[in-house]
Protein backbone atom coordinates (compact mmCIF):
# COMPACT_ATOMS: atom_id res chain seq x y z
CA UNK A 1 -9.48 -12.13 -20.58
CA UNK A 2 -9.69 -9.71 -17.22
CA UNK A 3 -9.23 -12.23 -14.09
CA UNK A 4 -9.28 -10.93 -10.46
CA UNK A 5 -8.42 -13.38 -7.73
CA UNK A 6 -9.52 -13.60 -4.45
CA UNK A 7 -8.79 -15.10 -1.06
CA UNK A 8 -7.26 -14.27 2.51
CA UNK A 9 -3.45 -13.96 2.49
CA UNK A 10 -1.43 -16.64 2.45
CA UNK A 11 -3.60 -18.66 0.02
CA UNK A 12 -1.23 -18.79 -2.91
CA UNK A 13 -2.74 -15.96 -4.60
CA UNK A 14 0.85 -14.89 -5.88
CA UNK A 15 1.69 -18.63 -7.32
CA UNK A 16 -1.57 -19.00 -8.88
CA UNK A 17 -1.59 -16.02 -10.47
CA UNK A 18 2.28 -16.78 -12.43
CA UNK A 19 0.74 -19.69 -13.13
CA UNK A 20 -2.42 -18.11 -14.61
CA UNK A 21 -0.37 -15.30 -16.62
CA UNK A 22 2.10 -17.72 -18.20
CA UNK A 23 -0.40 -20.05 -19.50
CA UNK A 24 -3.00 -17.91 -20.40
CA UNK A 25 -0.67 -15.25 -21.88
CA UNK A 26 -1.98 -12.19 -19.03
CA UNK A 27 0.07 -9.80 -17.61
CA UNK A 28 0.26 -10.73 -13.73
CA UNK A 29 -0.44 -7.35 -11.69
CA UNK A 30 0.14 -7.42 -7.76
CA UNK A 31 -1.18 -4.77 -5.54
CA UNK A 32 1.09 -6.16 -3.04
CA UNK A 33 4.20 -5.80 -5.26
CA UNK A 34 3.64 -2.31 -7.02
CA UNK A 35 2.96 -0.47 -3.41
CA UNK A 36 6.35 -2.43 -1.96
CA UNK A 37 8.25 -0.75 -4.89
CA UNK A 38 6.67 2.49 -4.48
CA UNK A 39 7.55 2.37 -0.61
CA UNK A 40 11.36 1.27 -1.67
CA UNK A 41 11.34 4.05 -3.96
CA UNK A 42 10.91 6.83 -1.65
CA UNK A 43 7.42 7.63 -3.36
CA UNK A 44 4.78 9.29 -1.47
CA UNK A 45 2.23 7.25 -2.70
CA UNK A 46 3.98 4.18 -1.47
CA UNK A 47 5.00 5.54 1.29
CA UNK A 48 1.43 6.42 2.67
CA UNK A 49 0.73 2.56 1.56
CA UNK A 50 3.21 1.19 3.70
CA UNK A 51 1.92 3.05 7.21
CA UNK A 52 -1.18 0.54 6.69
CA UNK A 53 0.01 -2.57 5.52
CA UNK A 54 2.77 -3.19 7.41
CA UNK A 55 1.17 -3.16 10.18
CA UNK A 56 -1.64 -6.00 8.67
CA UNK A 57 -3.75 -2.96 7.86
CA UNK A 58 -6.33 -2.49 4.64
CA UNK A 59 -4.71 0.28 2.26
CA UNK A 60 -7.67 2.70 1.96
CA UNK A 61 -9.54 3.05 -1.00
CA UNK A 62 -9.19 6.24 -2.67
CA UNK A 63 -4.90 5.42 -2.16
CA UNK A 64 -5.42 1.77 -3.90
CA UNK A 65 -8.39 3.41 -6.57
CA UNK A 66 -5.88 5.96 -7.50
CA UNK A 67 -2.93 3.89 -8.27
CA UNK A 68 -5.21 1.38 -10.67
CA UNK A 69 -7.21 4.16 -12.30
CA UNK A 70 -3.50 5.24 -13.86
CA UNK A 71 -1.78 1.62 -13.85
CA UNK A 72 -4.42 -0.27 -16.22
CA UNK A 73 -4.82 2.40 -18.10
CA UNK A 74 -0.91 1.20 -19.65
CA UNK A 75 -0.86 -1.00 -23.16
CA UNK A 76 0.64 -3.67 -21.66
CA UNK A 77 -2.36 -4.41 -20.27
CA UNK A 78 -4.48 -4.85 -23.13
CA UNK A 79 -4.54 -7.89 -23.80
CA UNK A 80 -5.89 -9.08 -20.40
CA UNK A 81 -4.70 -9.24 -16.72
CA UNK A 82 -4.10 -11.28 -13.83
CA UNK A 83 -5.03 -9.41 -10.77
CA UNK A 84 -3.67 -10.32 -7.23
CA UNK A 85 -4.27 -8.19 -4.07
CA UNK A 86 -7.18 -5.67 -5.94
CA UNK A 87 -10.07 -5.47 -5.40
CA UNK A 88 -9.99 -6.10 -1.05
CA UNK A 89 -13.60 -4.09 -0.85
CA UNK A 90 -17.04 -4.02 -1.54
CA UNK A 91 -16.45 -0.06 -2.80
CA UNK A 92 -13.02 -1.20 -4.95
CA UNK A 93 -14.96 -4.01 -6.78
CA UNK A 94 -17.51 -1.58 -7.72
CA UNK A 95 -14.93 1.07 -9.00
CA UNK A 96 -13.16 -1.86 -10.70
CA UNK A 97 -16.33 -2.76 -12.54
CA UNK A 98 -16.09 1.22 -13.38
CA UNK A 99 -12.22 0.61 -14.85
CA UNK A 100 -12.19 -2.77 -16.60
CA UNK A 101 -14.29 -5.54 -17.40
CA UNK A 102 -13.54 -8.39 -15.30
CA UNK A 103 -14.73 -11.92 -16.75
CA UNK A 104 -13.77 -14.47 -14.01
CA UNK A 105 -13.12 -14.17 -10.70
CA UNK A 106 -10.81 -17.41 -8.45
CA UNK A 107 -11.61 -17.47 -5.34
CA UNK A 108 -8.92 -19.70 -3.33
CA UNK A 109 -10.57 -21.12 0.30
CA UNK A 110 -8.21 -22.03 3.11
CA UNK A 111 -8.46 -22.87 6.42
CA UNK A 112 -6.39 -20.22 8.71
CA UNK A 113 -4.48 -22.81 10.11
CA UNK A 114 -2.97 -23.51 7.12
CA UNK A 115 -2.74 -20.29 6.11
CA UNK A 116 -0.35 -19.02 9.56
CA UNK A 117 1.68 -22.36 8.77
CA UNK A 118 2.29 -20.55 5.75
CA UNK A 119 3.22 -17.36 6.89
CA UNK A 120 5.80 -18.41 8.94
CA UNK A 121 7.67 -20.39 6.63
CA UNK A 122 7.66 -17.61 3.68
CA UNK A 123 10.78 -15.99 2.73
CA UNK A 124 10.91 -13.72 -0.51
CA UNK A 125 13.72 -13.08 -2.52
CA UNK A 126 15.17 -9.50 -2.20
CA UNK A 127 16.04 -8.93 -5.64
CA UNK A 128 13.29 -10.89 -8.02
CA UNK A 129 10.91 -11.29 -5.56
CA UNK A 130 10.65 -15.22 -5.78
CA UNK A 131 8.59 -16.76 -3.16
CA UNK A 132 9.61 -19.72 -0.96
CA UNK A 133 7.81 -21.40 1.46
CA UNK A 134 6.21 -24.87 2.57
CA UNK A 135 6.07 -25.96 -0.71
CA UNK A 136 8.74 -24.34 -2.26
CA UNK A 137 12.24 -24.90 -0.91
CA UNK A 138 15.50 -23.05 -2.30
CA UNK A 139 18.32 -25.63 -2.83
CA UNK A 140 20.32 -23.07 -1.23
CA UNK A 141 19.11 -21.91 2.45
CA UNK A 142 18.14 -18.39 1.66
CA UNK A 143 19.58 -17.86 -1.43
CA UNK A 144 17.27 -17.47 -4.74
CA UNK A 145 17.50 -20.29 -7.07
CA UNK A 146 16.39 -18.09 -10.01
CA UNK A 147 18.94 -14.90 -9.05
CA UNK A 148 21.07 -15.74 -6.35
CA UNK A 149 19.49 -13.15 -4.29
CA UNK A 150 19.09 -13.50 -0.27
CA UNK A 151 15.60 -14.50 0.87
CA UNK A 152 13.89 -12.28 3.73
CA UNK A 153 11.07 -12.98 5.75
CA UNK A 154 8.26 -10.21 5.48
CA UNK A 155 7.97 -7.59 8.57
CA UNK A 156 4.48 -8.57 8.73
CA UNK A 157 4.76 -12.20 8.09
CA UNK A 158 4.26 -12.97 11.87
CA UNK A 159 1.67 -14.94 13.53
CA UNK A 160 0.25 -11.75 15.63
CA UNK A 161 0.05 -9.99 12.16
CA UNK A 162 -1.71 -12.18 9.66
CA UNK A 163 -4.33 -12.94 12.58
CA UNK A 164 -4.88 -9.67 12.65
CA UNK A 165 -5.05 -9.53 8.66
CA UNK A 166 -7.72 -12.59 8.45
CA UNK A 167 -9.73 -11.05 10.80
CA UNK A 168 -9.56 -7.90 8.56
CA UNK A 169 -10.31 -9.75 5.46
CA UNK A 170 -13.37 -11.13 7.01
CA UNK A 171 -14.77 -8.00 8.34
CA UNK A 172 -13.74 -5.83 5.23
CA UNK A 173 -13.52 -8.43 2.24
CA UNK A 174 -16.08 -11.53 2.04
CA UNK A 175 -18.62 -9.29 0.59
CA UNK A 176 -16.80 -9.04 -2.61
CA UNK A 177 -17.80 -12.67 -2.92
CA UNK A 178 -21.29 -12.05 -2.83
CA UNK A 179 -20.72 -9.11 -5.54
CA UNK A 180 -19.22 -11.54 -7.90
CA UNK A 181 -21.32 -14.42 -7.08
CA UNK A 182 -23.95 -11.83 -8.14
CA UNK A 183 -22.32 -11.37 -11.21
CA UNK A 184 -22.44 -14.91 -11.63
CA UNK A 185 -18.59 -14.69 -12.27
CA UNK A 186 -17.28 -15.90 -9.21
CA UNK A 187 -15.43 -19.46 -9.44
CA UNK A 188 -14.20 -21.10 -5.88
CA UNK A 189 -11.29 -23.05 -5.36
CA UNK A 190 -9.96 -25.56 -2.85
CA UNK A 191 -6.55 -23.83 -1.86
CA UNK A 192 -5.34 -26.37 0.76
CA UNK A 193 -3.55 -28.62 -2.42
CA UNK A 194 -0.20 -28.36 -3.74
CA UNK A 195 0.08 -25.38 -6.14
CA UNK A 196 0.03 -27.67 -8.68
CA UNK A 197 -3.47 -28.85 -7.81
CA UNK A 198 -4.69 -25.96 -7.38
CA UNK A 199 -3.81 -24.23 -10.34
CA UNK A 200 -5.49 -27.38 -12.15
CA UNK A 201 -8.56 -26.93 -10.75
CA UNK A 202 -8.38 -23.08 -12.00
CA UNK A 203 -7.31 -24.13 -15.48
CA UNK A 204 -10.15 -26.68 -15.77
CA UNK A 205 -12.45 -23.94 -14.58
CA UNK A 206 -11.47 -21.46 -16.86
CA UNK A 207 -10.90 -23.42 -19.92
């Protein structure tokens, strides 16, 4: 089972998907994630990713294409995926369709009110990039329950920024939903529940 999930940042794509992968046994891939790495490990690829997003900026296609075309085509993934972050445009969900055959697609909805209240409380741990936020609270302040690592706040976990990146998402990404809907593949959740909610209503849906 191939699931891609959608919504504007801050939506608890990230949560939603561990939660997805564990129970249904799918590898969890984040866009988000891989191009951080890349950018902390000097590569040009990731490097080139970074100029865009940290500034609240869309990675452009043929850079984001180009990483998936070679990353799914790994064993690991075989068996079905979880993705998070992919595809953000009309032209990446048609070269997805291209790559893999996706066969549900969660779509979280949240107001952007919620979603800035969110921003600004996330931290992420350094080392095993743990997320904290308004529902998730270390017992430690900024220290990782899971690793002991120190918790950071995102350069472009501002207000300013994810404005910027809703607006974005609206002008660049809701037509995706219309592609899936289309595909009659497209499932839409209420996002503005606890995590455990949430992730209910996507387990009900999918099972």
């Amino acid at each position: 089972m191939n699931i891609v999930l959608l919504g504007p940042p801050m939506t608890g794509k990230g949560t939603q998907a561990e939660f997805i992968s564990k129970h249904f046994k799918l590898v969890h891939l984040s866009t988000g994630d891989m191009f951080r790495d890349l950018a902390n490990e000097q590569d040009s690829l990731g490097l080139k990713a970074k100029e865009y997003w940290s500034k609240g900026n869309l990675v452009p296609d043929e850079l984001t294409i180009e990483l998936f075309k070679k990353e799914l085509k790994k064993d690991k993934y075989k068996n079905g995926f979880v993705l998070d972050g992919f595809p953000r445009t009309l032209n990446q969900a048609k070269e997805l369709k291209k790559i893999a055959k996706i066969n549900h697609v969660i779509n979280i909805v949240s107001t952007d009110e919620s979603i800035i209240k969110r921003t600004i409380l996330r931290k992420t741990c350094s080392n095993c990039k743990k997320i904290y936020g308004l529902n998730i609270q270390p017992k430690k302040k900024d220290i990782c329950d899971i690793c002991g690592g120190k918790l950071m706040q995102r350069v472009d976990d501002n207000e300013e920024t994810i404005r910027h990146r809703l607006k974005v998402y609206r002008e660049n990404t809701n037509p995706i939903e219309e592609f899936y809907a289309q595909e009659k593949i497209l499932i839409n959740i209420d996002g503005d529940q606890l995590p455990e909610e949430v992730f209910d209503d996507v387990r009900n849906s999918l099972e």
